[in-house]
Each structure stands twice: as C-alpha cells, then as structure tokens.
Protein backbone atom coordinates (compact mmCIF):
# COMPACT_ATOMS: atom_id res chain seq x y z
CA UNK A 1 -7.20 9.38 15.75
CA UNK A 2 -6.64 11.46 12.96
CA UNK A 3 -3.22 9.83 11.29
CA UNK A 4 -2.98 12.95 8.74
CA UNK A 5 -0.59 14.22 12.06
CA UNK A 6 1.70 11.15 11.97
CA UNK A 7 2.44 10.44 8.55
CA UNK A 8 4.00 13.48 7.96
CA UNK A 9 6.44 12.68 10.73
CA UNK A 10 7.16 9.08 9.55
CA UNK A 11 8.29 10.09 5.80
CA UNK A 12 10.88 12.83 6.63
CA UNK A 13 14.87 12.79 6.78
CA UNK A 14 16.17 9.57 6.12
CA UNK A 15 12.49 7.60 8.43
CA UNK A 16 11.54 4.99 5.77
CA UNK A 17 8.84 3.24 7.06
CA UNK A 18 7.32 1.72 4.40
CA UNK A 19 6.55 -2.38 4.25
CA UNK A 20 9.69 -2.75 1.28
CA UNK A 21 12.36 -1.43 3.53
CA UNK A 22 10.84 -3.22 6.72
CA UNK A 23 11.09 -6.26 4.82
CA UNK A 24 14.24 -5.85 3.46
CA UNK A 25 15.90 -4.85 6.19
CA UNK A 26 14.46 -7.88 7.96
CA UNK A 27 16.00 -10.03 5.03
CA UNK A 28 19.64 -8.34 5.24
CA UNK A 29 19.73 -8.13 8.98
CA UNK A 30 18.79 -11.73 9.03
CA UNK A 31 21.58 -12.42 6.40
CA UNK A 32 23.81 -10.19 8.12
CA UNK A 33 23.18 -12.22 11.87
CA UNK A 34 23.66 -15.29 9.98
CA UNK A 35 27.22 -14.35 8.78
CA UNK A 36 27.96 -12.78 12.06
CA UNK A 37 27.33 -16.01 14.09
CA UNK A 38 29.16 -17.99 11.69
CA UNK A 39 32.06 -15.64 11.67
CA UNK A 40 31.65 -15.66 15.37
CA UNK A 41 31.44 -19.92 16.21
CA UNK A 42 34.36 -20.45 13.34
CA UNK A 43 36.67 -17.94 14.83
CA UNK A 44 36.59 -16.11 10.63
CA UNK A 45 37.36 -12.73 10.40
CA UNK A 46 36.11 -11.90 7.23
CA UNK A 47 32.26 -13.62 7.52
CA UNK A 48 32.11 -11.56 10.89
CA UNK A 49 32.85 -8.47 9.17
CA UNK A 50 30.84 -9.40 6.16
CA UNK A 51 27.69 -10.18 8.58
CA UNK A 52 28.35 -6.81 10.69
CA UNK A 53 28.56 -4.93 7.19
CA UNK A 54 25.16 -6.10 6.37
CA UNK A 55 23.82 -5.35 9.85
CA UNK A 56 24.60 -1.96 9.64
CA UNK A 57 23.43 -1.47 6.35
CA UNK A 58 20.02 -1.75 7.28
CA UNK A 59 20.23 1.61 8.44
CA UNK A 60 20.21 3.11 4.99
CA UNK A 61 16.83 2.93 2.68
CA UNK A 62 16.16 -0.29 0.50
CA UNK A 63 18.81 0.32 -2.54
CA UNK A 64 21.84 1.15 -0.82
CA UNK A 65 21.25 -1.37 1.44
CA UNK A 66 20.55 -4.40 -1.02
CA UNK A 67 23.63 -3.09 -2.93
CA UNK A 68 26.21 -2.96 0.33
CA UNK A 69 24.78 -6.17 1.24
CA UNK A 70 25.41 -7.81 -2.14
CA UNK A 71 28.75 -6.52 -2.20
CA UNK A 72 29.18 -7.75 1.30
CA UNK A 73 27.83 -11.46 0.40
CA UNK A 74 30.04 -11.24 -2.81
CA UNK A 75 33.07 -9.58 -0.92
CA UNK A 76 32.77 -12.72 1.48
CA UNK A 77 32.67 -15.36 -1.21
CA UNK A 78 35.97 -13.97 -2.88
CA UNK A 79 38.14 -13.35 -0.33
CA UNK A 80 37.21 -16.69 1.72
CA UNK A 81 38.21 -18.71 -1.90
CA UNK A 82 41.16 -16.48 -2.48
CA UNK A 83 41.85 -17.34 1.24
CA UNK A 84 41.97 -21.06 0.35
C-alpha cells in the first residue's frame, strides 16, 4: 500500500498524529480522568472542573495542551488551599 496517499491526509488542519501528541494526550487525559473521578467520588467542584479542563484539552496539539493542563493542575491546587 503505497502510504505517500495517507500521510498527506493525517498532517493537515489541526490532525496531529504524531507519537508526542499521542503520548501526551494520553498523559493529560489520564491526569484529567484522574481529577474528574476524584472531583466526582468527593462531591468537589473545582477538581471536576479542573479534570474536565484537562480532558478537553487534549483536543488541541501538544503545547497548548501541556500549558491549559498546567494551569488547570495549578488552578486546582490554589483555589482548593484558598478554599481551606
């Protein structure tokens, strides 16, 4: 099968398949779940919106997703110990 027909397809628009952002956005969305269920069983706003953040980050490419899911993981942390 000649693949010089599908690779074209793969890297246009905003289609980032490379291994980086699949692992990355394996790492966040993992992250992201993580906050969500623990959000979810402790009845917290804030992880749960945190963790749903991340989640949906991992539709943009790898920066702009490691940087809204920093901010999300740091967002988290500062509001839950201003919360206290």
């Amino acid at each position: 099968m000649d693949t010089n027909l599908i690779e074209p397809a793969l890297n246009t628009g905003m289609l980032h398949l490379d291994s980086s952002a699949l692992w990355a956005g394996l790492f966040w969305s993992g992250v992201g779940g993580g906050y969500m269920v623990y959000g979810w069983k402790q009845k917290a706003g804030i992880p749960l919106a945190g963790g749903v953040a991340m989640t949906l980050a991992c539709f943009f490419s790898v920066l702009p997703m490691t940087l809204i899911s920093i901010a999300s993981m740091v967002g988290v942390y500062w509001l839950m110990k201003r919360a206290d």
